[in-house]
Structures are given as structure tokens and as C-alpha cells.
Protein backbone atom coordinates (compact mmCIF):
# COMPACT_ATOMS: atom_id res chain seq x y z
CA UNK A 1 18.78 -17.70 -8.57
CA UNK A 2 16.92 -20.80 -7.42
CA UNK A 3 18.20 -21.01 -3.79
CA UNK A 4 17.06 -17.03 -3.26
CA UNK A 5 13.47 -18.67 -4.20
CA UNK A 6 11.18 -19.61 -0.54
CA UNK A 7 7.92 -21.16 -0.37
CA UNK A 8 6.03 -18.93 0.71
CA UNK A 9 6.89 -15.76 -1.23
CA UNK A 10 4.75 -13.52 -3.03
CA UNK A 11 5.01 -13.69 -6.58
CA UNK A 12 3.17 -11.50 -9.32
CA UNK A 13 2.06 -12.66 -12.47
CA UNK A 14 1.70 -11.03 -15.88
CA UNK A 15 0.23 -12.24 -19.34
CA UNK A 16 1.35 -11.21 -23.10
CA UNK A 17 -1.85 -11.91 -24.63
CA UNK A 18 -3.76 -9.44 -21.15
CA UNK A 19 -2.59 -6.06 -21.38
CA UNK A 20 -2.74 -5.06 -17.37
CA UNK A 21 -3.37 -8.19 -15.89
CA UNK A 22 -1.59 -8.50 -12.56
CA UNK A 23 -2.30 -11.76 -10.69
CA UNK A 24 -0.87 -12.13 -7.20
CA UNK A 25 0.37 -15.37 -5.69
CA UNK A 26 2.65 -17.14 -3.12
CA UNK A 27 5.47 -20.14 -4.10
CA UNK A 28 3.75 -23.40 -3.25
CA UNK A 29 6.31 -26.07 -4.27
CA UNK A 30 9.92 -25.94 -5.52
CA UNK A 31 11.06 -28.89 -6.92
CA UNK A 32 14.44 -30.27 -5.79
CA UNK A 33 15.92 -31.88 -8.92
CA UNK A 34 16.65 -29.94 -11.68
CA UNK A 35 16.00 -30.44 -15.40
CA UNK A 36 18.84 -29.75 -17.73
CA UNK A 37 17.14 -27.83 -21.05
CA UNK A 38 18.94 -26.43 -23.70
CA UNK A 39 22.19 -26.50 -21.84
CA UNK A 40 20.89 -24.35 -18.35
CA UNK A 41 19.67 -26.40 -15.33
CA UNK A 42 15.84 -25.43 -14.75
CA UNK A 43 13.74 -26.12 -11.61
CA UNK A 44 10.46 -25.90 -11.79
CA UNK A 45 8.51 -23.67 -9.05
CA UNK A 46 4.44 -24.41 -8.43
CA UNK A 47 2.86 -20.68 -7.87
CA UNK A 48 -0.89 -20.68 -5.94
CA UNK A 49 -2.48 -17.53 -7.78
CA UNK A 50 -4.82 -15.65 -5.18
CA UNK A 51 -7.64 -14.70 -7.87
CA UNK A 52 -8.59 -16.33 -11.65
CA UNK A 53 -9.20 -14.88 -14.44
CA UNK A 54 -11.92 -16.08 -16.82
CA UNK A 55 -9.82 -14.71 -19.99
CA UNK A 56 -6.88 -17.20 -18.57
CA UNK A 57 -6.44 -20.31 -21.04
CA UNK A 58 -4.46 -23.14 -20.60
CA UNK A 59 -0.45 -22.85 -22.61
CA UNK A 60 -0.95 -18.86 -22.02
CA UNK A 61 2.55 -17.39 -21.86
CA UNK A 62 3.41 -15.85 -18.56
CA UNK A 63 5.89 -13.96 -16.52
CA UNK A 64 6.36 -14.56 -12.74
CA UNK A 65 8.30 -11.78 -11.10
CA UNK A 66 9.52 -12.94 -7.24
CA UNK A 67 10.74 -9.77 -5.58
């Protein structure tokens, strides 16, 4: 799935612990080497939210849907 990813892509952003919170953003940074965890290869992708959230804390589980 990684080489469908583009900087410069919308992305929106949901939280399990914020019932309704929908954060929009854009891809920033894709990093070209991958990791190898748990036996898949993972690459990690920097995402540039448009607005904060003051409920946001830091180690909040997230999910990043890229349409």
C-alpha cells in the first residue's frame, strides 16, 4: 500500500478515546526505509493536521484514513 501513498494527500484522522473527532490533514513526509516489526515491513508517514484539538494528548491512539 505504501507506494499508492503521495505527499501531499489529504488524510483524515480519527481518535478512540474522541467520539466524532475528525481532524483533516495532508502527507508531509514518507520515509524511504522501512522498519521490519513483527514480521511486516512498516514505513512510517509524517501527517500535518490542519486544526488541534485541546482534548489531543500525546500516545493517543489514532486512525489515519488516506482515500
Amino acid at each position: 500500500d505504501i507506494v499508492r501513498i503521495q505527499v501531499g494527500e489529504p488524510v483524515t484522522v480519527t481518535f478512540d478515546a474522541i467520539d466524532g473527532l475528525q481532524l483533516a490533514g495532508t502527507v508531509q513526509r514518507i520515509k524511504a526505509v522501512g522498519e521490519e516489526k513483527r514480521g511486516d515491513m512498516t514505513y512510517t508517514v509524517t501527517v500535518q493536521l490542519d486544526d488541534q484539538d485541546t482534548r489531543l494528548r500525546w500516545n493517543m491512539t489514532a486512525v489515519v484514513t488516506i482515500p
